[in-house]
Protein backbone atom coordinates (compact mmCIF):
# COMPACT_ATOMS: atom_id res chain seq x y z
CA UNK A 1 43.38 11.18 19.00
CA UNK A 2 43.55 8.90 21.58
CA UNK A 3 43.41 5.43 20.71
CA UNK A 4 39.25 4.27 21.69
CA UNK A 5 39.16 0.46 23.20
CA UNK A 6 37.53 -1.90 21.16
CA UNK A 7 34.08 -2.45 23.12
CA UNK A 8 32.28 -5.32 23.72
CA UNK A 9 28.55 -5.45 24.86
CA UNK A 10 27.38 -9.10 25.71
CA UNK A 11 24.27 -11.18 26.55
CA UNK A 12 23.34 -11.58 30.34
CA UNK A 13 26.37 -12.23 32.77
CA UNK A 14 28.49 -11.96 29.59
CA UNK A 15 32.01 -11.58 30.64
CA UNK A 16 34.04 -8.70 28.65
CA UNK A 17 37.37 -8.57 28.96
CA UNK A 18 39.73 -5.90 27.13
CA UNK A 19 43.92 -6.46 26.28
CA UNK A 20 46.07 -3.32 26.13
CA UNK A 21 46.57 -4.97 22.23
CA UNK A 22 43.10 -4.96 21.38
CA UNK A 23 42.04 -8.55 21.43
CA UNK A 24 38.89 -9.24 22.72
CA UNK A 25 37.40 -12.35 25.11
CA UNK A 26 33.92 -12.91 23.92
CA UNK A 27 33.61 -15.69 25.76
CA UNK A 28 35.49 -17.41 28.46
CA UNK A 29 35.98 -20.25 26.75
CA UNK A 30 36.81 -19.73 23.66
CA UNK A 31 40.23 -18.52 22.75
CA UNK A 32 39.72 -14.12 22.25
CA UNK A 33 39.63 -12.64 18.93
CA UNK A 34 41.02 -9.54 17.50
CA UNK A 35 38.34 -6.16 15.73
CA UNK A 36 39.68 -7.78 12.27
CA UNK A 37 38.82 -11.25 13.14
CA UNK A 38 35.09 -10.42 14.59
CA UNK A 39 34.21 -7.98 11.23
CA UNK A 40 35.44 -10.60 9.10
CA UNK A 41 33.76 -13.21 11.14
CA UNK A 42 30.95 -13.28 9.12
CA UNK A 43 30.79 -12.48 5.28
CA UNK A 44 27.63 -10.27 5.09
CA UNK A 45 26.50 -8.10 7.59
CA UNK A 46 22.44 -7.07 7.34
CA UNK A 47 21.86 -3.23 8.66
CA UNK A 48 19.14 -4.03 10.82
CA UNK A 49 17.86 -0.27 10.00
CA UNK A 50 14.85 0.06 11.99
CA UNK A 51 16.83 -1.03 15.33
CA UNK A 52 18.68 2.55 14.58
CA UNK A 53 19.24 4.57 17.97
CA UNK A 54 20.27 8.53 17.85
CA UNK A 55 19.65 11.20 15.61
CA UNK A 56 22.67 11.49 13.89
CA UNK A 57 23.55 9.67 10.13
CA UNK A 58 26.35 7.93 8.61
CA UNK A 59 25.43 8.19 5.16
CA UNK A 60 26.98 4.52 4.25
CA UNK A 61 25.29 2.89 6.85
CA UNK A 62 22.07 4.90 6.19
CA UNK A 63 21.81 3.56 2.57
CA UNK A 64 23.41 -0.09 2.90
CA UNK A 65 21.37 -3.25 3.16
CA UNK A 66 24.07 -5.12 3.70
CA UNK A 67 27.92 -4.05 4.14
CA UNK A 68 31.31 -6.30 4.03
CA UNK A 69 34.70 -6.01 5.36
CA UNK A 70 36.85 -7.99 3.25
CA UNK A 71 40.75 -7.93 3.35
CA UNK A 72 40.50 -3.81 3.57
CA UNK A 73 38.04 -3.14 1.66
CA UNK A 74 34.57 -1.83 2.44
CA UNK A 75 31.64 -3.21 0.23
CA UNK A 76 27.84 -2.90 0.34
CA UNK A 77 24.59 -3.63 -1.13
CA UNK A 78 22.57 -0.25 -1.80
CA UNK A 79 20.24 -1.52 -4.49
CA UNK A 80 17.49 -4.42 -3.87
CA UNK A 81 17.75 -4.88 -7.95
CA UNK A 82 21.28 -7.24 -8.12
CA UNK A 83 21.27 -8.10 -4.53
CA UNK A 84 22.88 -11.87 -4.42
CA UNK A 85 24.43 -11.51 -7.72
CA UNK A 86 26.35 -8.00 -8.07
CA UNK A 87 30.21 -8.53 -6.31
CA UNK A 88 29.21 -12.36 -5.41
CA UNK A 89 26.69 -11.27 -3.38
CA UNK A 90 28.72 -8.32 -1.84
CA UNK A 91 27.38 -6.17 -3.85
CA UNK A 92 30.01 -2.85 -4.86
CA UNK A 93 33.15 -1.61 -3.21
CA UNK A 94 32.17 1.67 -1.44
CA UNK A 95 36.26 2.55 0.51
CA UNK A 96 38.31 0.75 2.68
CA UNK A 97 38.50 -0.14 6.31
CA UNK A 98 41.04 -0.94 8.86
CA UNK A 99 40.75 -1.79 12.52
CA UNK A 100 44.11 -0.19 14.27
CA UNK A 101 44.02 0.56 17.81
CA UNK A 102 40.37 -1.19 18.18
CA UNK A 103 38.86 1.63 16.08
CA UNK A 104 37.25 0.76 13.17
CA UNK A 105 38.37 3.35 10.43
CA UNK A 106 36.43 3.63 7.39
CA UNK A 107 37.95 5.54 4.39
CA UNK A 108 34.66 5.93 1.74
CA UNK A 109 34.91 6.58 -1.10
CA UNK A 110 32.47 9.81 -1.08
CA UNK A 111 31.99 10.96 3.05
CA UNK A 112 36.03 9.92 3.78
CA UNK A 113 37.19 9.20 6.68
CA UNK A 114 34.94 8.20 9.75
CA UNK A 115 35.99 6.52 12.99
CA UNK A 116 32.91 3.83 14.19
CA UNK A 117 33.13 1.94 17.78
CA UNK A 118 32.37 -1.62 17.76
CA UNK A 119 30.25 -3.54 19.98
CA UNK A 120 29.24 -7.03 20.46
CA UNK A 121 26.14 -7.79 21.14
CA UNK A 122 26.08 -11.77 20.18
CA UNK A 123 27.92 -13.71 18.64
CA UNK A 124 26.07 -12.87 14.70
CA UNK A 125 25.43 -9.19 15.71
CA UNK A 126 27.52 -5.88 16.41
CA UNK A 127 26.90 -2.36 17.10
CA UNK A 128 28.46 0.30 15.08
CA UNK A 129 28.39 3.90 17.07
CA UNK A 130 29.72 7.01 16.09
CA UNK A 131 30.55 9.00 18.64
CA UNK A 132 30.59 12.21 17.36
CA UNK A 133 26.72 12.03 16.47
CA UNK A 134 26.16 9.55 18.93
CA UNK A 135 23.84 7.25 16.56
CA UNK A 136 24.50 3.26 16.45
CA UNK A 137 23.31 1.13 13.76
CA UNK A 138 22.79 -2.81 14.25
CA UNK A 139 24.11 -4.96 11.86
CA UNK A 140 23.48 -9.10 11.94
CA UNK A 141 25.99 -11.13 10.46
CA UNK A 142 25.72 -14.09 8.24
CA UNK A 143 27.39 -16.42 5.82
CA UNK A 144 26.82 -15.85 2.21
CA UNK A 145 25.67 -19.45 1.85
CA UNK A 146 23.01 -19.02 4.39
CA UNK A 147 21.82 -15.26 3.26
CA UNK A 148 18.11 -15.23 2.89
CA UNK A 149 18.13 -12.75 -0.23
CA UNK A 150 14.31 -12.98 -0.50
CA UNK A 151 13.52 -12.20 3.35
CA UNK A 152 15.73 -8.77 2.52
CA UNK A 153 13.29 -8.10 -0.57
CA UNK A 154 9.91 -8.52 1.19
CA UNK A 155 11.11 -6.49 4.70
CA UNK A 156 12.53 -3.86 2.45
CA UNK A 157 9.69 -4.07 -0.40
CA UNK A 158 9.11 0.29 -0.24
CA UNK A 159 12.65 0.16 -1.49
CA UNK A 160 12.33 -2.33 -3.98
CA UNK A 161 9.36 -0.36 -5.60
CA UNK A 162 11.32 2.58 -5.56
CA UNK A 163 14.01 1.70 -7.81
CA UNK A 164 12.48 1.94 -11.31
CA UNK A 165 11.87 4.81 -12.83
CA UNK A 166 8.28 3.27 -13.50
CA UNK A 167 6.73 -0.27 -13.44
CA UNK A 168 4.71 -1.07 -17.35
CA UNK A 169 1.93 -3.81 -16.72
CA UNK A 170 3.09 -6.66 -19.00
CA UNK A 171 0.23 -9.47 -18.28
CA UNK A 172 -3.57 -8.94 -17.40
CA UNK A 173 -5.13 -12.39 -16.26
CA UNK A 174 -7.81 -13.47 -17.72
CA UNK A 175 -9.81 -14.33 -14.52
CA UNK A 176 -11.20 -11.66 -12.98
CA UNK A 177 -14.25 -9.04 -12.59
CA UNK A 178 -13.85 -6.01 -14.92
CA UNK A 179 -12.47 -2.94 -12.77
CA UNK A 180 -11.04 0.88 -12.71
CA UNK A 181 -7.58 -0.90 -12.66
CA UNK A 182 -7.57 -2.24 -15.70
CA UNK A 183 -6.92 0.96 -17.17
CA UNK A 184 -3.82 1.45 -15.06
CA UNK A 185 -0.63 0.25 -17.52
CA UNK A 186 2.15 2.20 -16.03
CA UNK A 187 2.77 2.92 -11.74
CA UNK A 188 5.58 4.47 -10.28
CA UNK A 189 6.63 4.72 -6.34
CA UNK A 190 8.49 7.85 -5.90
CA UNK A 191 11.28 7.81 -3.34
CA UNK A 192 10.89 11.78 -2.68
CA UNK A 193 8.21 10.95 -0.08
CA UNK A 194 8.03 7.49 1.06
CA UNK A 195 4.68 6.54 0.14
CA UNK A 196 3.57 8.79 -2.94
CA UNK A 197 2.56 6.42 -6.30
CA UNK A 198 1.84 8.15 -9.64
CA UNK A 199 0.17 6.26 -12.27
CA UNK A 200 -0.80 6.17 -15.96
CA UNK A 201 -2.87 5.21 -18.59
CA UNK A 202 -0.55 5.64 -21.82
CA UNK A 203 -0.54 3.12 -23.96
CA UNK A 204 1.91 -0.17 -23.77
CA UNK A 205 5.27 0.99 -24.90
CA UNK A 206 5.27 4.36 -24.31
CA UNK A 207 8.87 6.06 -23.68
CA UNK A 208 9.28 6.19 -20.63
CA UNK A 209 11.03 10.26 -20.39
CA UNK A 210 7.14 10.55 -22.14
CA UNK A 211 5.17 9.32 -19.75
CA UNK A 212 2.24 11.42 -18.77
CA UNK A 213 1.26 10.45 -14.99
CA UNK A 214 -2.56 11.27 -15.16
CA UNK A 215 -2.37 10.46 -10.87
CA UNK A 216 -1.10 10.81 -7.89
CA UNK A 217 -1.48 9.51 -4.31
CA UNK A 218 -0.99 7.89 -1.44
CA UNK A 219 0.02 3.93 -0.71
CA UNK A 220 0.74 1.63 1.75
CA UNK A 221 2.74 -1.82 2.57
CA UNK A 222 0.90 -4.16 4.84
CA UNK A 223 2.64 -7.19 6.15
CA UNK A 224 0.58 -10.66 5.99
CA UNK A 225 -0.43 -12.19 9.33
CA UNK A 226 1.65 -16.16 8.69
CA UNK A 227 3.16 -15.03 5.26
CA UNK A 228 7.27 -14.05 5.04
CA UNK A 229 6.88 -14.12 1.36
CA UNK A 230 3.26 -12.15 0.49
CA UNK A 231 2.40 -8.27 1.43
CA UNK A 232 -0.42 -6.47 0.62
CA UNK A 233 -0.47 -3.23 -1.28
CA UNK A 234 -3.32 -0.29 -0.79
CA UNK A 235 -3.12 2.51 -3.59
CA UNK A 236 -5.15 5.41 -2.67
CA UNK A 237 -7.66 6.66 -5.36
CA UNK A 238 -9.94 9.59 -4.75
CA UNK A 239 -11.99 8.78 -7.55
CA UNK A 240 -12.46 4.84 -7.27
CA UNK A 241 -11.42 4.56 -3.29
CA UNK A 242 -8.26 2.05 -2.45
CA UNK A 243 -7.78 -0.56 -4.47
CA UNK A 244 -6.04 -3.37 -2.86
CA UNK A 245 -3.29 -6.29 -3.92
CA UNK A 246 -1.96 -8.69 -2.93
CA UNK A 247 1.96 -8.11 -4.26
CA UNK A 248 4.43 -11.17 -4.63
CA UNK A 249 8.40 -10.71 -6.06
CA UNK A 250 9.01 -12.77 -8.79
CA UNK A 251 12.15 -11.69 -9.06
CA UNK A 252 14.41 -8.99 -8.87
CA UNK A 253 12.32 -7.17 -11.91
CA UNK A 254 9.17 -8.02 -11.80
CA UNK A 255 6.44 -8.25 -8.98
CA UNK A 256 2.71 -9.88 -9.75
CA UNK A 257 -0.18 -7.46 -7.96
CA UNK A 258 -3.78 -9.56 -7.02
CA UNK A 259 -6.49 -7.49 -7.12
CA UNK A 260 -8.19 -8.72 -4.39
CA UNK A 261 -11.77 -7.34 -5.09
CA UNK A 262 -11.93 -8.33 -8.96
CA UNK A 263 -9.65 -11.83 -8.83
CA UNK A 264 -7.54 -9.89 -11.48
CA UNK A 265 -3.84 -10.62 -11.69
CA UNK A 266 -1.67 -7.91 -12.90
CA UNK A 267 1.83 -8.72 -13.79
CA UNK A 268 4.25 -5.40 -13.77
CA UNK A 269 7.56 -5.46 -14.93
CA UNK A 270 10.58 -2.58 -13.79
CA UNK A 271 11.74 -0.32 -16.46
CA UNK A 272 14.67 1.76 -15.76
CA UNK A 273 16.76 0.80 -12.78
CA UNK A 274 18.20 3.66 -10.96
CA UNK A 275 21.32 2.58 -9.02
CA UNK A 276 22.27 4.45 -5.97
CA UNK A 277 26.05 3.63 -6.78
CA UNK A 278 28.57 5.77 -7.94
CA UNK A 279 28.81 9.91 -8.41
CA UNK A 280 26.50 10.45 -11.05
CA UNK A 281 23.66 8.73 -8.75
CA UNK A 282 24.82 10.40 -5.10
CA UNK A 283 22.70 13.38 -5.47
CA UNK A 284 19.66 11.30 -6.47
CA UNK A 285 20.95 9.25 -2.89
CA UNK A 286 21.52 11.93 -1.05
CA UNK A 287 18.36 13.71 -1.42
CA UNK A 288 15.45 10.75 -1.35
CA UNK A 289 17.12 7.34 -0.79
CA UNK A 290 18.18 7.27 2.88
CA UNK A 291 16.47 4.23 4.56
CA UNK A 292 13.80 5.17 7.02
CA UNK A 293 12.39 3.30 9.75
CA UNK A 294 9.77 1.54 8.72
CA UNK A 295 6.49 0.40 11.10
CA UNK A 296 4.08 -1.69 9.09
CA UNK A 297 0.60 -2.82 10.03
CA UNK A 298 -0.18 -6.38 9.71
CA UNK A 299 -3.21 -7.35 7.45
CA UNK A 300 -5.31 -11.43 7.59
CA UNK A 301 -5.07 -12.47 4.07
CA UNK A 302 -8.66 -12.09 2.37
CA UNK A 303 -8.43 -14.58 -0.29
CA UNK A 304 -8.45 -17.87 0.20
CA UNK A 305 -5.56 -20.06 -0.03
């Protein structure tokens, strides 16, 4: 194979300049950097999922919220639940990398080998293409120290929900108009179809291999017009129309739903974590978990603050 040139895209009336050895000018005045130096430049890279162009896949990318490249090896983040703590932060190795001839090579751990181009496209984000499917993902680099782990909750929340096997209400408030909802104890968001709930009323407790889901519909994520850290949830009932929330992380296993017609607080806690990780889990990866783009509509908070 021919060795590929290490490719820089830059900002307006960026100057790109390529050496025989690989090394890189990103900027005229600053002294040029090597592929290792600019994927190691920052310690976690976000993939920016949704700025996605072609209609190929690279299955790593296409699960990863975040990848690494540290001293060879190849790490990522492909569960929400753990992000910022699993690996430091890193989250699990996945393979190894290296960056000869301005190519980088990725050797995972499951898909092998695969070559990637790198781009520049400022100085905190690159462009990974693969050539032979043609499809680039964007990835935004930052240091772990600055790494807002809640902003990658609340843009990725249809993710989040997904990855308990169900979610057991644990706290009914004590404010708040009786409702259909109260019934409700048990909720799960499916990742076979990306917005399909099921729900239940067994009783607190119950097994969850047991559970019998008396429902199942249709839901919805609605970003909050002036809110990073709110969304608003829709579940689609038949029988008792939408019932709407307001849902809030409280952390990385438990989320609080509003009910916004009643002034009920629910409190819902994850049972069963399903970790899109190793061998046992690729199958379960492979067929629902790929990330998809995701377009939300923006809601105007009904409650008052």
């Amino acid at each position: 194979m021919p060795m590929k040139a290490l490719k820089l895209l830059g900002g307006i009336f960026l100057t790109i300049t390529l050496f025989t050895s690989c090394i890189v000018d990103i900027d005229t005045y600053e002294e040029p950097v090597t592929l290792e130096q600019l994927v190691t430049s920052y310690d976690i890279w976000y993939v920016d999922y949704n700025s996605t162009t072609g209609n190929g896949d690279v299955p790593f990318l296409s699960k990863a919220f975040t990848v690494s490249f540290i001293n060879g090896r190849l790490y990522a983040n492909n569960n929400l639940v753990g992000l910022g703590s699993v690996g430091s932060g890193y989250g699990i190795q996945i393979g190894y990398y290296d960056t000869y001839n301005g190519v980088l090579e990725i050797d995972h751990n499951y898909d092998g080998f695969i070559d990637l181009e790198v781009y520049q496209i400022s100085r905190n984000q690159i462009k990974l293409r693969d050539s032979y499917t043609n499809t680039s993902y964007y990835l935004i680099g930052y240091d772990s120290r600055n790494f807002d782990y809640d902003k990658v909750f609340y843009d990725n929340i249809e993710y989040f929900l997904q990855e308990y096997v169900a979610w057991e209400k644990t706290y009914t408030s004590q404010q708040g108009a009786l409702n259909e909802f109260d019934n409700e104890n048990f909720l799960q968001f499916t990742p076979e179809y990306s917005n399909t709930f099921r729900s239940s009323e067994d009783n607190f407790g119950t097994n969850i291999d047991n559970i019998y889901w008396d429902y199942e519909g249709g839901y919805e994520v609605y970003d909050v017009q002036g809110y990073d850290n709110l969304k608003v949830l829709t579940l689609d009932y038949d029988f008792f129309d939408n019932e709407e929330f307001e849902l809030t992380v409280i952390n990385d296993g438990e989320i609080d739903l509003y009910h916004v017609d009643s002034g009920t607080t629910y409190t819902f806690k994850g049972r069963r974590n399903i970790q899109f990780k190793n061998a046992e889990e690729k199958a379960k990866a492979e067929q629902g978990r790929k990330r998809f783009k995701v377009d939300r509509k923006t809601k105007t908070r009904r409650t008052k603050v």
